[in-house]
C-alpha atoms as a PDB file:
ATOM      1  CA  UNK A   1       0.000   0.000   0.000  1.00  0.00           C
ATOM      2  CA  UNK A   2       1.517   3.585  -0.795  1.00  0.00           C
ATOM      3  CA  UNK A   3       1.670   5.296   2.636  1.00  0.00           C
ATOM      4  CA  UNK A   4      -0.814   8.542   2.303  1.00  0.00           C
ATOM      5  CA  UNK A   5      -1.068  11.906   4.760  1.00  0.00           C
ATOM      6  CA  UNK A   6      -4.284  13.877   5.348  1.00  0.00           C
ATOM      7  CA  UNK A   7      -3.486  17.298   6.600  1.00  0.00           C
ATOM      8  CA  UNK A   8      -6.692  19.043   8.327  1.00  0.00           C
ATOM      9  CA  UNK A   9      -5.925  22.196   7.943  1.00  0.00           C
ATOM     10  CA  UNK A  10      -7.321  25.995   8.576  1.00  0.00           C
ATOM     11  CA  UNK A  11      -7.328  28.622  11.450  1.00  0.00           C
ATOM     12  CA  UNK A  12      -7.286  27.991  14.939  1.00  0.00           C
ATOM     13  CA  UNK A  13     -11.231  27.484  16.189  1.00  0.00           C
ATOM     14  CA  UNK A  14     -11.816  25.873  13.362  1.00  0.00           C
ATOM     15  CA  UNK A  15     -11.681  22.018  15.081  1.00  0.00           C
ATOM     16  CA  UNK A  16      -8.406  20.712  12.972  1.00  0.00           C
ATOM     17  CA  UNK A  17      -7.305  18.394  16.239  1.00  0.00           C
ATOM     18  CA  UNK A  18     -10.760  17.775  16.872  1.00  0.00           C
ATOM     19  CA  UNK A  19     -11.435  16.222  13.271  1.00  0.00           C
ATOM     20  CA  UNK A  20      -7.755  14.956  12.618  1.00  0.00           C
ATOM     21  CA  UNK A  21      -7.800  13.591  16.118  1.00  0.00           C
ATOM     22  CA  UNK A  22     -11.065  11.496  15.032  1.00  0.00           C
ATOM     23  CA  UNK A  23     -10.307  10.355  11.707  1.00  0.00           C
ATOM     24  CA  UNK A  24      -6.707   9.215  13.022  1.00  0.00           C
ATOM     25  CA  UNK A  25      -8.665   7.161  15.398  1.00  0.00           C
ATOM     26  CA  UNK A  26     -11.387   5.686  13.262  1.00  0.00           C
ATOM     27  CA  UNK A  27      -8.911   5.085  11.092  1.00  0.00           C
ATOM     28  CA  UNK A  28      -6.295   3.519  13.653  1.00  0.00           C
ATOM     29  CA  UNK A  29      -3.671   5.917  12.355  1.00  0.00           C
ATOM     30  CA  UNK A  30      -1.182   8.312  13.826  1.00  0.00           C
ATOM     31  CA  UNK A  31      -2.137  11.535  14.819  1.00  0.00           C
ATOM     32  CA  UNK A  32       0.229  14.621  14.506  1.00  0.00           C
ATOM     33  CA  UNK A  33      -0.801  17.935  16.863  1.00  0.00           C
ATOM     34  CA  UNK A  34       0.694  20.815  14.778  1.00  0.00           C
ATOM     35  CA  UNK A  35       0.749  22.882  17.820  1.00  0.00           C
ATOM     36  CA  UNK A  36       3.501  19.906  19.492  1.00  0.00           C
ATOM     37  CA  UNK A  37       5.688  21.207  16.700  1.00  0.00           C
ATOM     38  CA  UNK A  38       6.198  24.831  17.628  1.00  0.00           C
ATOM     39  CA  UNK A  39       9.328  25.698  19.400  1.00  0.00           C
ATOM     40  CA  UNK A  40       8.869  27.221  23.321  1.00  0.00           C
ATOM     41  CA  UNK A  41       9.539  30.609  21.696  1.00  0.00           C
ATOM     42  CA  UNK A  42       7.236  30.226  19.199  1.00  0.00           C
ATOM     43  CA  UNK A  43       4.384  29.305  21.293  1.00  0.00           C
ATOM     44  CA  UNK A  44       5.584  32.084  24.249  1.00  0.00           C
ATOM     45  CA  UNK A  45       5.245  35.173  21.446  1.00  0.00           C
ATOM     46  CA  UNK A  46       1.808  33.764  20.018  1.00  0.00           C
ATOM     47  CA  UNK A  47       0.816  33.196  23.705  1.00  0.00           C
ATOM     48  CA  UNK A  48       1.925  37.363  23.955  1.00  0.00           C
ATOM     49  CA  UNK A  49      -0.146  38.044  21.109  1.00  0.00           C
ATOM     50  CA  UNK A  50       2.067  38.654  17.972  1.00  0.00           C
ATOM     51  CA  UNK A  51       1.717  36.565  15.288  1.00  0.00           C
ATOM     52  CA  UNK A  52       4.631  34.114  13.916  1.00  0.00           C
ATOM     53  CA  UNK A  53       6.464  35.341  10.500  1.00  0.00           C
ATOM     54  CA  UNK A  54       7.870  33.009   8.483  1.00  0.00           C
ATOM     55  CA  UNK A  55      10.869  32.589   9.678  1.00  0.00           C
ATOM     56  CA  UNK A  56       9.407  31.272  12.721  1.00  0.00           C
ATOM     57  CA  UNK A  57       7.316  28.757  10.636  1.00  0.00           C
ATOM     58  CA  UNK A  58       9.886  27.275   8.206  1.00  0.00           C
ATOM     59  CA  UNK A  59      11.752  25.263  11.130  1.00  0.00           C
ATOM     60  CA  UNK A  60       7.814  24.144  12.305  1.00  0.00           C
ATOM     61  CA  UNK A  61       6.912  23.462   8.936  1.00  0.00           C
ATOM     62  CA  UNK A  62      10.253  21.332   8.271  1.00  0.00           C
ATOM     63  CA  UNK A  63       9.809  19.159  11.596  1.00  0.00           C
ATOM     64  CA  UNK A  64       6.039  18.586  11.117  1.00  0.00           C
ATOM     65  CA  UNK A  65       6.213  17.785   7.470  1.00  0.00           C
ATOM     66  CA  UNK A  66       9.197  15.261   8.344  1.00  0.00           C
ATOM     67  CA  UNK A  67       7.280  13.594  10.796  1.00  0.00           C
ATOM     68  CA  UNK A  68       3.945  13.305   8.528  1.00  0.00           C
ATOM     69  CA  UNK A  69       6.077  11.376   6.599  1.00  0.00           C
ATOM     70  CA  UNK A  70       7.792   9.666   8.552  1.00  0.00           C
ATOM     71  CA  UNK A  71       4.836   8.314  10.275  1.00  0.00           C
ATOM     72  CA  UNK A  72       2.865   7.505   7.096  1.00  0.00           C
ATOM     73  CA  UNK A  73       5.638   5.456   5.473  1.00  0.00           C
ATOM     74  CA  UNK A  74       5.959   3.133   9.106  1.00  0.00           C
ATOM     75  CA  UNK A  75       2.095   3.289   9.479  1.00  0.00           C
ATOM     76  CA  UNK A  76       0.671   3.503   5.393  1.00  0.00           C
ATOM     77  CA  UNK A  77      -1.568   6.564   7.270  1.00  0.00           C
ATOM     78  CA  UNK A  78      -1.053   9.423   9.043  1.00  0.00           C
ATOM     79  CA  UNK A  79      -3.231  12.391   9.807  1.00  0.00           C
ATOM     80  CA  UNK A  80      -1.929  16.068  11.024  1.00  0.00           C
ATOM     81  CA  UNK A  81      -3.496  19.183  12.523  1.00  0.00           C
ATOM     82  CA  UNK A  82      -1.712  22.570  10.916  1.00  0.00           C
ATOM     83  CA  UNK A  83      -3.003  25.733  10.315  1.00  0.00           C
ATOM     84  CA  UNK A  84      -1.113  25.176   6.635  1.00  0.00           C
ATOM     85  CA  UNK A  85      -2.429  29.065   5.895  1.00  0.00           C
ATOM     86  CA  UNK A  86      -0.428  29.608   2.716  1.00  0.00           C
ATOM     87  CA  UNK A  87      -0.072  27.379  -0.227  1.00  0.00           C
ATOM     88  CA  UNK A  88       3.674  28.112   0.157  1.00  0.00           C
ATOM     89  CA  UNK A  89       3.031  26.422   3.576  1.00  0.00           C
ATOM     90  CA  UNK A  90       1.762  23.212   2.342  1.00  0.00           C
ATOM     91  CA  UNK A  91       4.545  23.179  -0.310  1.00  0.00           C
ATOM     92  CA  UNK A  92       6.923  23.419   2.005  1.00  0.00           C
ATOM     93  CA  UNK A  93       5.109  20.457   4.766  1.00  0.00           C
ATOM     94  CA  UNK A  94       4.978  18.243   1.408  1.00  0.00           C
ATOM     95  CA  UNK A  95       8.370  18.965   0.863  1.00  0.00           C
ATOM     96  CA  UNK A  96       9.671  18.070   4.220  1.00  0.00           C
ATOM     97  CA  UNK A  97       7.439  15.028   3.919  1.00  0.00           C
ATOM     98  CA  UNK A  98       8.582  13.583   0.921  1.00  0.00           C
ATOM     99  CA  UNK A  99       5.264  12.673  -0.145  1.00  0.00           C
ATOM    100  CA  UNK A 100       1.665  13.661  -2.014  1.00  0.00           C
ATOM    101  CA  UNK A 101      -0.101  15.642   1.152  1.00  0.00           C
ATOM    102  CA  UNK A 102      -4.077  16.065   1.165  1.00  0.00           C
ATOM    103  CA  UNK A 103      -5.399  18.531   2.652  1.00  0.00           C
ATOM    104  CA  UNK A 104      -8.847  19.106   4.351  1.00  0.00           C
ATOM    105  CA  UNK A 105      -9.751  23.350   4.894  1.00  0.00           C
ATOM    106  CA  UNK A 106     -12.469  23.769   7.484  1.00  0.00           C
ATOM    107  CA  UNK A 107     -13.816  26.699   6.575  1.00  0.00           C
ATOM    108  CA  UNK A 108     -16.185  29.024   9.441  1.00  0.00           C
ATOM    109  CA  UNK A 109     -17.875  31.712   9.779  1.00  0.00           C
ATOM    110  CA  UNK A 110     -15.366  35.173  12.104  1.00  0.00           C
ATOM    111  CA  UNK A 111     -17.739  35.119  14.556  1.00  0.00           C
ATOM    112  CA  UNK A 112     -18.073  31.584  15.317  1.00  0.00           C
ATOM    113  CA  UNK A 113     -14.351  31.156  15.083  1.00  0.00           C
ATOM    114  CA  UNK A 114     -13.867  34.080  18.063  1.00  0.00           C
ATOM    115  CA  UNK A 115     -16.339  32.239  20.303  1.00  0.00           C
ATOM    116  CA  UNK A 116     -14.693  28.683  19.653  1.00  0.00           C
ATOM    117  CA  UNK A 117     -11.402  29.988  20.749  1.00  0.00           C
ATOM    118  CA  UNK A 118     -13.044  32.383  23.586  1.00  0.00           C
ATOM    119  CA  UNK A 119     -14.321  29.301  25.298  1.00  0.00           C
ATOM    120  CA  UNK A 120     -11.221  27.028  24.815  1.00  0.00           C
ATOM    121  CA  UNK A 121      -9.424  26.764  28.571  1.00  0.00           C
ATOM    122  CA  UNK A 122      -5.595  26.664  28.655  1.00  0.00           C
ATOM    123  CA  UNK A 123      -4.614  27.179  24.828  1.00  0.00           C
ATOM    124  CA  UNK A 124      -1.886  29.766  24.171  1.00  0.00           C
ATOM    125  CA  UNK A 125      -3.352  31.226  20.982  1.00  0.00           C
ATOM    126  CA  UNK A 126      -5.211  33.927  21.916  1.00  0.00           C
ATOM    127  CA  UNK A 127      -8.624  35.376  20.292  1.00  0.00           C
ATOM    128  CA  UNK A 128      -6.614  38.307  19.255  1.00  0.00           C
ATOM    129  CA  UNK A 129      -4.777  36.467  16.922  1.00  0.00           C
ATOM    130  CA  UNK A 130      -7.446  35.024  14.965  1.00  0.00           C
ATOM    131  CA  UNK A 131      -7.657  38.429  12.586  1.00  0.00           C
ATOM    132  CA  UNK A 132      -4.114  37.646  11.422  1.00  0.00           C
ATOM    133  CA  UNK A 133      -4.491  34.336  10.662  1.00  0.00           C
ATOM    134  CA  UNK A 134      -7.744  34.835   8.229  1.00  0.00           C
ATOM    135  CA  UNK A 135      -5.982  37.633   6.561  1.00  0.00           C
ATOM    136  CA  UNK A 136      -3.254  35.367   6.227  1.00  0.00           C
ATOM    137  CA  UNK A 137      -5.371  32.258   4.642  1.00  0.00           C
ATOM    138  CA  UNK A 138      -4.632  31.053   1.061  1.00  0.00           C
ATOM    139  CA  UNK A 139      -7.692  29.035   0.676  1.00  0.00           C
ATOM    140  CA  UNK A 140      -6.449  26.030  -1.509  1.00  0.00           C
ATOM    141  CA  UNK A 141      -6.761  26.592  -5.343  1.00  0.00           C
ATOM    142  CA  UNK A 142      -7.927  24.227  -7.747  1.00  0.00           C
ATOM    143  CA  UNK A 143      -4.981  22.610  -8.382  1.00  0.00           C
ATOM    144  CA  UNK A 144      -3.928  21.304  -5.057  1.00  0.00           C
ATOM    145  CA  UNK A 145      -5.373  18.289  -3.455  1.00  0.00           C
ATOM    146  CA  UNK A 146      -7.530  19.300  -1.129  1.00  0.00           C
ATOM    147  CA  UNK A 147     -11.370  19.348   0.360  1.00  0.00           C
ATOM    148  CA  UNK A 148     -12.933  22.220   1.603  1.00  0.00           C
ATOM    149  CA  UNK A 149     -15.650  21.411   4.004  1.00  0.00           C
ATOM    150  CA  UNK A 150     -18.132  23.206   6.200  1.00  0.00           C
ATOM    151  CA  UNK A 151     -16.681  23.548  10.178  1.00  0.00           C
ATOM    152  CA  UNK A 152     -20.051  23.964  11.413  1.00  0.00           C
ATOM    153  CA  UNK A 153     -20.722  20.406  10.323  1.00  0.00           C
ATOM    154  CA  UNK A 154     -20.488  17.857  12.851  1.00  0.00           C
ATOM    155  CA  UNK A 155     -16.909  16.136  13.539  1.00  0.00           C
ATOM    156  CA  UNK A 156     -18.758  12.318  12.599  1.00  0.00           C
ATOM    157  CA  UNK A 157     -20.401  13.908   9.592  1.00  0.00           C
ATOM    158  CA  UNK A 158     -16.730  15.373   8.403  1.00  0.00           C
ATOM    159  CA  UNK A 159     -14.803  12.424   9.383  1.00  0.00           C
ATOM    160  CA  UNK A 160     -16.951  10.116   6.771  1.00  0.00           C
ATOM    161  CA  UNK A 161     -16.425  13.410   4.264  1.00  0.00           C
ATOM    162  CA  UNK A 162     -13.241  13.337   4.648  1.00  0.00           C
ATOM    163  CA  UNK A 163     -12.415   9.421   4.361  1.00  0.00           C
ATOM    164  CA  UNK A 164     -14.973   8.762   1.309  1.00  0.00           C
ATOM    165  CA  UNK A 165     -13.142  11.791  -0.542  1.00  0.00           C
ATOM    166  CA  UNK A 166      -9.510  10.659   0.104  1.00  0.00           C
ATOM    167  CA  UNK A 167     -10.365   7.243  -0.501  1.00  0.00           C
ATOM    168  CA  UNK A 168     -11.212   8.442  -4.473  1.00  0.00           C
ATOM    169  CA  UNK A 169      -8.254   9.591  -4.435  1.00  0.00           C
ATOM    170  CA  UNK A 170      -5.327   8.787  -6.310  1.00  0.00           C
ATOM    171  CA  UNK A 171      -1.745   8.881  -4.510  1.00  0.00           C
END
């Protein structure tokens, strides 16, 4: 079987570790928390309230992307959480991986995004941040593999989404 990587991607409130989480489960896979990626620094000036550049990301990007494939080629699947905002993002994640990446947006409405993260206890990104990180979002163009789906929608609901599309799929 070729090893294959889902990447549930999008900005933070929108439930990537919830749904990657779930469909890593379901599908007896490993799961890969973005946010474990992030060096102390990184997570102490997002925790402060200024955005990362990309200087900051690159090294995140490199170890995440490396481990998505690492994990998929000793597993056949692995699923990740990252905010993967800019197509030059997931470029570099598939690079680092060494593989095809998919990638699943969940897409949601300002407003419910600043009351997801509002009532989330003990995360470092704060609400504040959540401005920069839509005006930072390349949603993924035609040409890339991805799904977009609906983040209202419930996790179950997305998980089966998310499986029946990759599953038509080619690697």
């Amino acid at each position: 079987m070729t090893p294959r990587a889902i990447v549930v991607m999008g900005v933070s409130g929108s439930g990537k570790s919830t749904l990657g989480a779930l469909l890593a489960e379901r599908q007896r896979a490993p799961f890969l928390e973005g946010d474990a990626f992030h060096t102390d620094a990184s997570v102490a000036k997002m925790r402060s309230g200024q955005p990362l550049d990309d200087e900051d990301r690159w090294p995140w990007l490199d170890r995440l992307g490396r481990a998505i494939g690492e994990a998929a080629e000793a597993q056949g699947l692995a699923v990740a959480a990252c905010s993967a905002l800019k197509r030059s993002y997931r470029e570099r994640l598939e690079a680092a991986a060494a593989m095809p990446l998919m990638f699943v947006l969940l897409d949601a409405d300002p407003h419910e995004l600043a009351g997801r993260m509002a009532s989330r206890a003990g995360h470092y990104m704060p609400a504040s941040l959540l401005d920069s990180q839509l005006s930072a979002l390349e949603r993924p163009g035609p040409d890339e593999r991805a799904l977009i789906l609906d983040a209202h929608l419930p996790p179950d609901r997305l998980c089966e989404t998310v499986w029946a599309w990759a599953c038509e799929r080619p690697v």
